[in-house]
Protein backbone atom coordinates (compact mmCIF):
# COMPACT_ATOMS: atom_id res chain seq x y z
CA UNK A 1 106.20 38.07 -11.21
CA UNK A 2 107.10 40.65 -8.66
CA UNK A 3 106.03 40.79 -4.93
CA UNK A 4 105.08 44.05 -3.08
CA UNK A 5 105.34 44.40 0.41
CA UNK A 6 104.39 46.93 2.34
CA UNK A 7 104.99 47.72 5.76
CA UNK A 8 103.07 50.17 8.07
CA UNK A 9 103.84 52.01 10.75
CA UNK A 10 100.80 51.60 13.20
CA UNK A 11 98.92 52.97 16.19
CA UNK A 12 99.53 50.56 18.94
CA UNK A 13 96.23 51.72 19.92
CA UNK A 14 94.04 51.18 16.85
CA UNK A 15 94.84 47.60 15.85
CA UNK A 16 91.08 46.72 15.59
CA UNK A 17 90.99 49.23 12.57
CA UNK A 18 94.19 47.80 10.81
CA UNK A 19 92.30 44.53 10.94
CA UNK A 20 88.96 46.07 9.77
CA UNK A 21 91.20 47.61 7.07
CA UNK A 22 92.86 44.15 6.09
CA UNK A 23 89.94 42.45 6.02
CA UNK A 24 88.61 44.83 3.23
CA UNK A 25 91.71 44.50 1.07
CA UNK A 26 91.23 40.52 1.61
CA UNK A 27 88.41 41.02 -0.85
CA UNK A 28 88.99 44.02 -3.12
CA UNK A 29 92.68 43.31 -3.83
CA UNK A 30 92.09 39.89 -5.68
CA UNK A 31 88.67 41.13 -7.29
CA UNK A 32 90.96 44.36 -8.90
CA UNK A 33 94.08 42.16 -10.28
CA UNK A 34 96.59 41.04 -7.66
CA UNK A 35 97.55 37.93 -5.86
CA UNK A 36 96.91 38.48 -2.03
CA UNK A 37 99.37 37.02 0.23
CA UNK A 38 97.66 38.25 3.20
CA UNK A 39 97.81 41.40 5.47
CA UNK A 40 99.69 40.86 9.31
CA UNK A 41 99.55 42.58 12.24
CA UNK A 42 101.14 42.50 15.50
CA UNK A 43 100.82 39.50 17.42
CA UNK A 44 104.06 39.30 20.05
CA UNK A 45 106.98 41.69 19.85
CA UNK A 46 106.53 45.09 18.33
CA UNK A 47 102.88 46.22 18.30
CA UNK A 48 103.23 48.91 15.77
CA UNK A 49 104.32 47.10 12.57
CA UNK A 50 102.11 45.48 10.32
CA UNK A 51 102.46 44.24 6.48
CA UNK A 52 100.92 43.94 3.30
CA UNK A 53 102.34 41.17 0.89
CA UNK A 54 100.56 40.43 -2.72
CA UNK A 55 102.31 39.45 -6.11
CA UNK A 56 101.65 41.69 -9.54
CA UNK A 57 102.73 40.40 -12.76
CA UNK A 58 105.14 43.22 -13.82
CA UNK A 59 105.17 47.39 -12.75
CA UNK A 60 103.11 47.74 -15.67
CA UNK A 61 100.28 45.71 -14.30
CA UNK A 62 100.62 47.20 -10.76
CA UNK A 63 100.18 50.55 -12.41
CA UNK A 64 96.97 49.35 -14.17
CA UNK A 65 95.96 47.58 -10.59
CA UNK A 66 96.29 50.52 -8.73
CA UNK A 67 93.80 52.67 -11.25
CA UNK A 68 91.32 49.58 -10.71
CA UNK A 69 91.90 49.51 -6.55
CA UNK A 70 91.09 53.39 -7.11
CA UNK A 71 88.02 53.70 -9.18
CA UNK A 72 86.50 50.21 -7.03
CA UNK A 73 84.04 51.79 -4.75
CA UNK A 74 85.07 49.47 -2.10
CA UNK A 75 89.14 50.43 -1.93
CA UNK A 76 87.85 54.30 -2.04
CA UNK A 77 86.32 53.62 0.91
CA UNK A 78 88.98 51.49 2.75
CA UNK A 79 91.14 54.74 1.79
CA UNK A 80 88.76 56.89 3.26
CA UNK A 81 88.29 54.85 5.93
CA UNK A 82 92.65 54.81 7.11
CA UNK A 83 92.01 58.32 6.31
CA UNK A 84 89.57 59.15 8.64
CA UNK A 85 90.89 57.08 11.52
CA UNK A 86 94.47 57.01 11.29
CA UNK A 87 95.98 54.63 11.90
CA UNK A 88 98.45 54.25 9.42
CA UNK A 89 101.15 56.47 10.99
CA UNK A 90 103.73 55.60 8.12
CA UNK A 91 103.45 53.14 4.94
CA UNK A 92 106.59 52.06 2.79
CA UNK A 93 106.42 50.57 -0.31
CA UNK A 94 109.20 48.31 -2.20
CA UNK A 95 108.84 45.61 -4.86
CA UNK A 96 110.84 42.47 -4.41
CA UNK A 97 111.87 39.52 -7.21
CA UNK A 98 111.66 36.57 -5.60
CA UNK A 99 115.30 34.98 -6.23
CA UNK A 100 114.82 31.26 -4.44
CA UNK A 101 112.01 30.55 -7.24
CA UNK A 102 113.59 27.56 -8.71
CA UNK A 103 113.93 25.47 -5.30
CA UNK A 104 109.68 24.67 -6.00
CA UNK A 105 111.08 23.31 -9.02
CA UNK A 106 113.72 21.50 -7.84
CA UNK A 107 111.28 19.74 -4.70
CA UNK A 108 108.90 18.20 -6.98
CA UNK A 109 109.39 14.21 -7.62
C-alpha cells in the first residue's frame, strides 16, 4: 500500500472552487479504485495550500486508476472544471510508504 499526496498551490481567492473541486473527487476517486483520505484546504495560516491524500495498492494500480479517473465522465469534468477556473496555480505529486504501519499492530489488546 502506498499513499499519494498531493499538494496544491492555490488562489487565495478561489477557495470556494477548490472545495467544489474536492467535493467531486470525494465521490469519483473511491468509485474509480482508490482509498480517499480526504481533500484539505486552508483553514488558519497559509491560505494558498491545500492537499489531496488517498492510498493505491502499488504504482501499477495507480497507473490503471488514473486511466479509470480519466475515461469517468465525472473526473473529465472536474479536470475541465480546475481548467477553466484556475485555481490550481501549482500541483505536486509524491508517493509515500507509510513506515509507522506496525504501531496499529502493536495497539491492539
Amino acid at each position: 500500500m502506498i499513499t499519494c499526496f498531493i499538494r496544491y498551490e492555490l488562489d487565495p481567492y478561489k477557495h470556494a472552487q477548490f472545495g467544489e473541486y474536492a467535493q467531486a473527487w470525494g465521490q469519483t476517486i473511491p468509485l474509480c479504485g482508490a482509498d480517499l483520505i480526504g481533500y484539505f484546504a486552508p483553514h488558519e495560516g497559509s491560505n494558498t495550500v491545500g492537499y489531496g491524500i488517498y492510498n493505491i495498492d502499488s504504482l501499477a494500480s495507480y497507473e490503471a486508476y488514473r486511466a479509470r479517473l480519466a475515461a469517468d465522465p465525472r473526473g473529465r469534468e472536474n479536470y475541465e472544471f480546475a481548467q477553466h477556473e484556475k485555481f490550481i496555480l501549482r500541483e505536486d505529486r509524491m508517493f509515500l510508504k507509510n513506515m509507522s504501519l506496525p504501531h496499529a499492530a502493536l495497539a491492539k489488546p
